[in-house]
PDB file of N, CA and C in Angstrom:
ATOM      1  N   UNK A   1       0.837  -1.179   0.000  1.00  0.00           N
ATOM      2  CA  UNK A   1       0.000   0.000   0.000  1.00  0.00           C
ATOM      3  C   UNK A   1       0.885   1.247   0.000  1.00  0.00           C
ATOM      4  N   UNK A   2       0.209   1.970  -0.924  1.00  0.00           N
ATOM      5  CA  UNK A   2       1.143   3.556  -1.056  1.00  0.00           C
ATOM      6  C   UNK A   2       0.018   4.510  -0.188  1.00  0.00           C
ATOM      7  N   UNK A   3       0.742   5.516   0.518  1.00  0.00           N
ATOM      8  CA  UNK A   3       0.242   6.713   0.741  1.00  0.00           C
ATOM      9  C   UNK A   3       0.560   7.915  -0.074  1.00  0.00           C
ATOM     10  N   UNK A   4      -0.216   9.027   0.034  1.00  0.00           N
ATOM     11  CA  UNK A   4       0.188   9.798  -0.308  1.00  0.00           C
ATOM     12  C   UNK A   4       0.210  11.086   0.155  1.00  0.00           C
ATOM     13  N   UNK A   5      -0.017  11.330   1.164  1.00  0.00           N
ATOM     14  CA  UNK A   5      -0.298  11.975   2.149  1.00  0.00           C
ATOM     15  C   UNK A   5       0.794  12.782   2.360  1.00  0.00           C
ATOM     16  N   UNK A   6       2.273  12.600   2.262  1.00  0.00           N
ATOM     17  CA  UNK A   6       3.257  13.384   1.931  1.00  0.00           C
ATOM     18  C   UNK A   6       3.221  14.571   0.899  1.00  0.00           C
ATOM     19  N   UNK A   7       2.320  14.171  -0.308  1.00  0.00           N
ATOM     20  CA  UNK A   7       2.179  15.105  -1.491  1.00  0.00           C
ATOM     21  C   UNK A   7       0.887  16.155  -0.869  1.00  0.00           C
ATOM     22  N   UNK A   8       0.048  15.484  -0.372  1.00  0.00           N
ATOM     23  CA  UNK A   8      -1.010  16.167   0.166  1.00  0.00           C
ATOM     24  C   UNK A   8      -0.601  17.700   0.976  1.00  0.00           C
ATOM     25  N   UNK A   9       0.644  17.192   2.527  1.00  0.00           N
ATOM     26  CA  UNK A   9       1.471  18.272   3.193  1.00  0.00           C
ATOM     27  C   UNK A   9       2.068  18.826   2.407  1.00  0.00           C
ATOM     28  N   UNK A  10       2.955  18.471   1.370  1.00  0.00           N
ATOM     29  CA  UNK A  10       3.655  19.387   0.572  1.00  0.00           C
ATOM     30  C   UNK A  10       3.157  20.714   0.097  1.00  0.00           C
ATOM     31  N   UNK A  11       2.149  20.043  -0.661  1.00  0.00           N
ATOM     32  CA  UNK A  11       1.300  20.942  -1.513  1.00  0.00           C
ATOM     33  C   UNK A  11       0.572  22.033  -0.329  1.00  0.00           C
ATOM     34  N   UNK A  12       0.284  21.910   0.448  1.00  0.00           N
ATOM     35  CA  UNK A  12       0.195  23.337   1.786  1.00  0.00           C
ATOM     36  C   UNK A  12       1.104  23.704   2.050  1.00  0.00           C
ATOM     37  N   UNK A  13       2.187  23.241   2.253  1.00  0.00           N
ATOM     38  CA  UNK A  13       3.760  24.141   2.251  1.00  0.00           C
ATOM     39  C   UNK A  13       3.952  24.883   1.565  1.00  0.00           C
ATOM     40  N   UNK A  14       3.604  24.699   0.186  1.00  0.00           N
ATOM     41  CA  UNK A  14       4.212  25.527  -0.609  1.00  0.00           C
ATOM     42  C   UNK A  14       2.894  26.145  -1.082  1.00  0.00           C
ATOM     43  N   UNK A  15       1.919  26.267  -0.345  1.00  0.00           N
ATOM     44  CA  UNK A  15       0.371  27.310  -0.667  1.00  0.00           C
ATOM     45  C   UNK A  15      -0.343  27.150  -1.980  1.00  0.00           C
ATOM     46  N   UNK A  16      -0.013  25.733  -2.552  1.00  0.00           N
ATOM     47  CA  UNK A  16      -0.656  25.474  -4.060  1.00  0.00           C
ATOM     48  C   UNK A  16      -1.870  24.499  -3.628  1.00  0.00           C
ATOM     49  N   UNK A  17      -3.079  24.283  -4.653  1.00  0.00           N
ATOM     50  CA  UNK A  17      -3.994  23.619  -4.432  1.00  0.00           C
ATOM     51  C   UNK A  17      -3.722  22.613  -5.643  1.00  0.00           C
ATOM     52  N   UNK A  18      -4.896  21.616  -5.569  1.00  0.00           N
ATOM     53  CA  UNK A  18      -4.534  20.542  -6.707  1.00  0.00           C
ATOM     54  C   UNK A  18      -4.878  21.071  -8.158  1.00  0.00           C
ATOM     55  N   UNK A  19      -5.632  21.696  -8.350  1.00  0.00           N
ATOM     56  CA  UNK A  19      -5.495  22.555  -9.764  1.00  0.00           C
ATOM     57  C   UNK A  19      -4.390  22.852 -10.037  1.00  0.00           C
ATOM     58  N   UNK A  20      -3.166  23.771  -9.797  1.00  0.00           N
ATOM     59  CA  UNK A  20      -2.476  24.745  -9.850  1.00  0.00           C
ATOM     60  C   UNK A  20      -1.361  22.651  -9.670  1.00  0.00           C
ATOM     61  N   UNK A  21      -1.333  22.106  -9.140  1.00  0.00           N
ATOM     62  CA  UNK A  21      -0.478  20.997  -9.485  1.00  0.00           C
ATOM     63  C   UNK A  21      -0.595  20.073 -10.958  1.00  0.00           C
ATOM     64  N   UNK A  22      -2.063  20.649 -11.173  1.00  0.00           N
ATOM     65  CA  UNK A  22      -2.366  19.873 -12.203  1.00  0.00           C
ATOM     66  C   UNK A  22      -1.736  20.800 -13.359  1.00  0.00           C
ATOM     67  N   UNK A  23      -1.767  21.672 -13.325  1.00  0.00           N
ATOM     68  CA  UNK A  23      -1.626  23.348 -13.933  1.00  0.00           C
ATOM     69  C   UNK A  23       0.424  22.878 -14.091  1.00  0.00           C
ATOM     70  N   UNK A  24       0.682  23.085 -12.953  1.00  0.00           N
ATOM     71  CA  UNK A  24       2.526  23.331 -13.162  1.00  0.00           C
ATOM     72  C   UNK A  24       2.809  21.859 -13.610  1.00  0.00           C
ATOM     73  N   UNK A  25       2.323  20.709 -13.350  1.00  0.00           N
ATOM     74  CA  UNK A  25       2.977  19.523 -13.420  1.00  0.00           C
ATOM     75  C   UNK A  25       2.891  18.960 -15.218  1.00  0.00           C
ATOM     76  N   UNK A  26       1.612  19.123 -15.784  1.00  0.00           N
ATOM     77  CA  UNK A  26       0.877  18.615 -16.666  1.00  0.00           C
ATOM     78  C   UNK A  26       0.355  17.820 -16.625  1.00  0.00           C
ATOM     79  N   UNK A  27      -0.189  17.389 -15.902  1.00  0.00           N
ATOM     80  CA  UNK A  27      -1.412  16.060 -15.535  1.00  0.00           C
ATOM     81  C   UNK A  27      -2.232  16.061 -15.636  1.00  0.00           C
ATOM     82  N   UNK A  28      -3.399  14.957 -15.736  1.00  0.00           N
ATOM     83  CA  UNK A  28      -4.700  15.052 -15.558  1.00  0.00           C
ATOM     84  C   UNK A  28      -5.687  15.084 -14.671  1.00  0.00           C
ATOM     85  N   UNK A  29      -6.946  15.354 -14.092  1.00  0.00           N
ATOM     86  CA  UNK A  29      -7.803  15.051 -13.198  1.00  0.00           C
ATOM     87  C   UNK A  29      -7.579  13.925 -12.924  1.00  0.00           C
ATOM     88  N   UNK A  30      -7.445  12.984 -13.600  1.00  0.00           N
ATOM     89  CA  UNK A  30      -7.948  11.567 -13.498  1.00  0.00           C
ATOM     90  C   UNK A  30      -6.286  10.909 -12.635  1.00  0.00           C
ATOM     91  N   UNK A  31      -5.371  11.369 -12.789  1.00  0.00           N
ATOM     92  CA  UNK A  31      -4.779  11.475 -12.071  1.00  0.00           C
ATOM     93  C   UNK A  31      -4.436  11.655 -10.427  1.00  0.00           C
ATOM     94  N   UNK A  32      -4.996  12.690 -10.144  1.00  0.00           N
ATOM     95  CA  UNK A  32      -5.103  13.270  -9.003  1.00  0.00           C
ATOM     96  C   UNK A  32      -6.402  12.899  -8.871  1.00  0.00           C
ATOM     97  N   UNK A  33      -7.191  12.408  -9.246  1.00  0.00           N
ATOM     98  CA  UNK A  33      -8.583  11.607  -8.435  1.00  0.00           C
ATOM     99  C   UNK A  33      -7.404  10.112  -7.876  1.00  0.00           C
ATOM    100  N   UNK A  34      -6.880   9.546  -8.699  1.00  0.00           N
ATOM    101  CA  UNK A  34      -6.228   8.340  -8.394  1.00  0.00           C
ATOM    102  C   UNK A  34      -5.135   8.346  -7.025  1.00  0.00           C
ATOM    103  N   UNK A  35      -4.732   9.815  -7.095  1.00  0.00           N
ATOM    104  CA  UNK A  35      -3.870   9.942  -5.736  1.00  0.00           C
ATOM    105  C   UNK A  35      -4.953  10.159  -4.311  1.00  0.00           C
ATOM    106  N   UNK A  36      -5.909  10.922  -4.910  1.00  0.00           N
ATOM    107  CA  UNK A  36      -6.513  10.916  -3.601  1.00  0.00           C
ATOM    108  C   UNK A  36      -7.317   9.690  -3.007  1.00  0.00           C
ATOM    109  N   UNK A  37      -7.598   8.717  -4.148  1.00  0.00           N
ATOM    110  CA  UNK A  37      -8.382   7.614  -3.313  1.00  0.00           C
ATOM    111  C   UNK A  37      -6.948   6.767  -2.813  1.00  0.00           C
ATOM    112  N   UNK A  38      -5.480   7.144  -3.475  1.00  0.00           N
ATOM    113  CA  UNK A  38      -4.711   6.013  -3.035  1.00  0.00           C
ATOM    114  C   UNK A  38      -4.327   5.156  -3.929  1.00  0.00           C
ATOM    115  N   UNK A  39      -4.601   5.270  -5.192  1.00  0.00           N
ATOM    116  CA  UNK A  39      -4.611   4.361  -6.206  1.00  0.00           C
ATOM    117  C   UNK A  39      -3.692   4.230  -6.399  1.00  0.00           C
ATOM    118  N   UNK A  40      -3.112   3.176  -7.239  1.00  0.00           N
ATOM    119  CA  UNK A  40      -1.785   3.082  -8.758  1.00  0.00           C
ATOM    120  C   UNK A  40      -1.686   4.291  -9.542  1.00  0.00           C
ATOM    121  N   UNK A  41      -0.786   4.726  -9.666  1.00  0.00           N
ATOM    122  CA  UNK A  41      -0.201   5.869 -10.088  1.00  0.00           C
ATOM    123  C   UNK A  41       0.878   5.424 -11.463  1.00  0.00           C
ATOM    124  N   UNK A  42       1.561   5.903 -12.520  1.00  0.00           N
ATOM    125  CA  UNK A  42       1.864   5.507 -13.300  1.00  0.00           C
ATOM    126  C   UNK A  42       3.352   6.534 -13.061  1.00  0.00           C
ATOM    127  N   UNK A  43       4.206   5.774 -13.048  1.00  0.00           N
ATOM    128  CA  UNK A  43       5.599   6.284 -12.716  1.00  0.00           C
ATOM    129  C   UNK A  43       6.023   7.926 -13.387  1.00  0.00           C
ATOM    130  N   UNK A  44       5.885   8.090 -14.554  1.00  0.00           N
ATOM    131  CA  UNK A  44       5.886   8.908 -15.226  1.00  0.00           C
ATOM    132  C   UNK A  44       4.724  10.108 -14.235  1.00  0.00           C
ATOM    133  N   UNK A  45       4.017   9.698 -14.388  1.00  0.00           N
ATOM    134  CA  UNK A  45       3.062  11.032 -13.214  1.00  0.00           C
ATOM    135  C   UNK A  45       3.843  11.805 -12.426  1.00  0.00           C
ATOM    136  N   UNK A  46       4.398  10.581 -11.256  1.00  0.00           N
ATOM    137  CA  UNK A  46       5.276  11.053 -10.218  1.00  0.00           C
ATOM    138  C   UNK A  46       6.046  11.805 -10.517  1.00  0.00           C
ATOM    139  N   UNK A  47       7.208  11.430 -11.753  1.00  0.00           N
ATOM    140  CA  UNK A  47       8.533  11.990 -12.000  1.00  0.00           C
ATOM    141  C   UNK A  47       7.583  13.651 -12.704  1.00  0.00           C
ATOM    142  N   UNK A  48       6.530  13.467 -12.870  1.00  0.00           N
ATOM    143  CA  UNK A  48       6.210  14.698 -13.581  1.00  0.00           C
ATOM    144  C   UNK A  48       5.892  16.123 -12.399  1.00  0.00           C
ATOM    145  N   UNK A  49       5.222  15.195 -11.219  1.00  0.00           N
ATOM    146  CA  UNK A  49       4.625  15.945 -10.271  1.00  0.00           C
ATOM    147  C   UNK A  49       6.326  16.072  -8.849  1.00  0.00           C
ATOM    148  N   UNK A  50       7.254  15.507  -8.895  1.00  0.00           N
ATOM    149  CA  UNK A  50       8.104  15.669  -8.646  1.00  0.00           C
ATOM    150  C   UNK A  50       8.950  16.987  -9.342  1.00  0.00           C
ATOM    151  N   UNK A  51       8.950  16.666 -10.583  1.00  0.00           N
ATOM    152  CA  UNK A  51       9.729  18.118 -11.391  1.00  0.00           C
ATOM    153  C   UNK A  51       8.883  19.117 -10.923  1.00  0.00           C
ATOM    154  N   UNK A  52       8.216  19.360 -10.897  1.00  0.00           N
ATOM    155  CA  UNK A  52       7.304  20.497 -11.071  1.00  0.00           C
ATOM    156  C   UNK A  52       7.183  20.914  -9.530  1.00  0.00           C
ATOM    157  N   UNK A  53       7.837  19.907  -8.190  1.00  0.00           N
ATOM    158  CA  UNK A  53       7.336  20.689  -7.320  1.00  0.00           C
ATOM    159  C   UNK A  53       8.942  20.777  -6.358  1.00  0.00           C
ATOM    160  N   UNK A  54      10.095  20.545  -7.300  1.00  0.00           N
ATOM    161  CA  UNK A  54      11.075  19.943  -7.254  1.00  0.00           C
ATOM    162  C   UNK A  54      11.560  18.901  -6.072  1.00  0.00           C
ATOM    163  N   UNK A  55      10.992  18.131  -6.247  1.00  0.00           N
ATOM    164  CA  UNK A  55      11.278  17.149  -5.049  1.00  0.00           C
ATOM    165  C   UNK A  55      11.867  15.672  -5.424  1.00  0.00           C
ATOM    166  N   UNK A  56      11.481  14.779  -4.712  1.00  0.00           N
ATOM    167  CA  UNK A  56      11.650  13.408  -4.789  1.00  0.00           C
ATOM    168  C   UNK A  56      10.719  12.581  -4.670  1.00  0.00           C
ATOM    169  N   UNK A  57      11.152  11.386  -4.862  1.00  0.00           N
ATOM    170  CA  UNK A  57       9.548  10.561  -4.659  1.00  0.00           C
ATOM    171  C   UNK A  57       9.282  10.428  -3.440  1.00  0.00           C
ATOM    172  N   UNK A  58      10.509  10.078  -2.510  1.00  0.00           N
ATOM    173  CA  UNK A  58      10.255   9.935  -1.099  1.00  0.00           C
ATOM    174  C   UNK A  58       9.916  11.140  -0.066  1.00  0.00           C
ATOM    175  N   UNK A  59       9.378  12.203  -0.910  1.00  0.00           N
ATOM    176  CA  UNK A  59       9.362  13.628  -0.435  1.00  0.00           C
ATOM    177  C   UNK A  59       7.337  13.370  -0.331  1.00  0.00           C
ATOM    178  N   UNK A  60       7.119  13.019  -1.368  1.00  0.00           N
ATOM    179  CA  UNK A  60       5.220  12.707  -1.854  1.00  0.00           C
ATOM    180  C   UNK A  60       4.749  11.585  -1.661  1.00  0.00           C
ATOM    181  N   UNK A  61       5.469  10.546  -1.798  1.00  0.00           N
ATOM    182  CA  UNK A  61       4.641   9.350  -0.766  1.00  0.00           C
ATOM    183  C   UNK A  61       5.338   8.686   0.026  1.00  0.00           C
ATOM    184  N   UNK A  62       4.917   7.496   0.291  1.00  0.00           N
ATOM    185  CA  UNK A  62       5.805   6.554   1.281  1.00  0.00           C
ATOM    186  C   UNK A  62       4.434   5.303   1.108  1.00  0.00           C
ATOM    187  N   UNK A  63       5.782   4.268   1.470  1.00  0.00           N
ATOM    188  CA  UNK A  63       5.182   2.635   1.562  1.00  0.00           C
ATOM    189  C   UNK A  63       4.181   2.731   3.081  1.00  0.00           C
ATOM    190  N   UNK A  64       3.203   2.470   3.249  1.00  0.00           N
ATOM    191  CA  UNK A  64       2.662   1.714   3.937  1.00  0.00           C
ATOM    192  C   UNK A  64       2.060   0.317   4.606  1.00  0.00           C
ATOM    193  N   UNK A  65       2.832  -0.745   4.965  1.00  0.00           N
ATOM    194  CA  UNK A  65       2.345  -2.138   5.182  1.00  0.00           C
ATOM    195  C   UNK A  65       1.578  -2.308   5.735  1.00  0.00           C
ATOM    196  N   UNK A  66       0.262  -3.176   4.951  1.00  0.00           N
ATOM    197  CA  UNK A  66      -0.949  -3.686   5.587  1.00  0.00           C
ATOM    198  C   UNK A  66      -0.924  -3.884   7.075  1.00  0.00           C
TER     199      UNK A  66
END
């Protein structure tokens, strides 16, 4: 299980909402519907929503074990 809850804090750190991620990163809704229920995410997303907010992966989510 992934969280994502790291990207969630981020994104209030730095005073952006999920539009404005969808906006700088190039992504889709359907995307960021998939982060917020928790879903599978497609690697390329990350590295996209990483550039754009310059971070890392281990900065926006983390493993969670059942």
């Amino acid at each position: 299980m992934v969280s994502y809850k790291k990207l969630w804090k981020l994104l209030i750190d730095k005073n952006m909402n999920k539009k404005e991620l969808i906006e700088a990163a190039g992504i889709s809704t359907t995307s960021i519907a998939k982060l917020t229920k928790g879903q599978n995410i497609q690697t390329d997303v990350l590295c996209k929503i990483c550039k754009a907010l310059d971070c890392d992966f281990k900065d926006i989510m983390e493993y969670v074990p059942d």
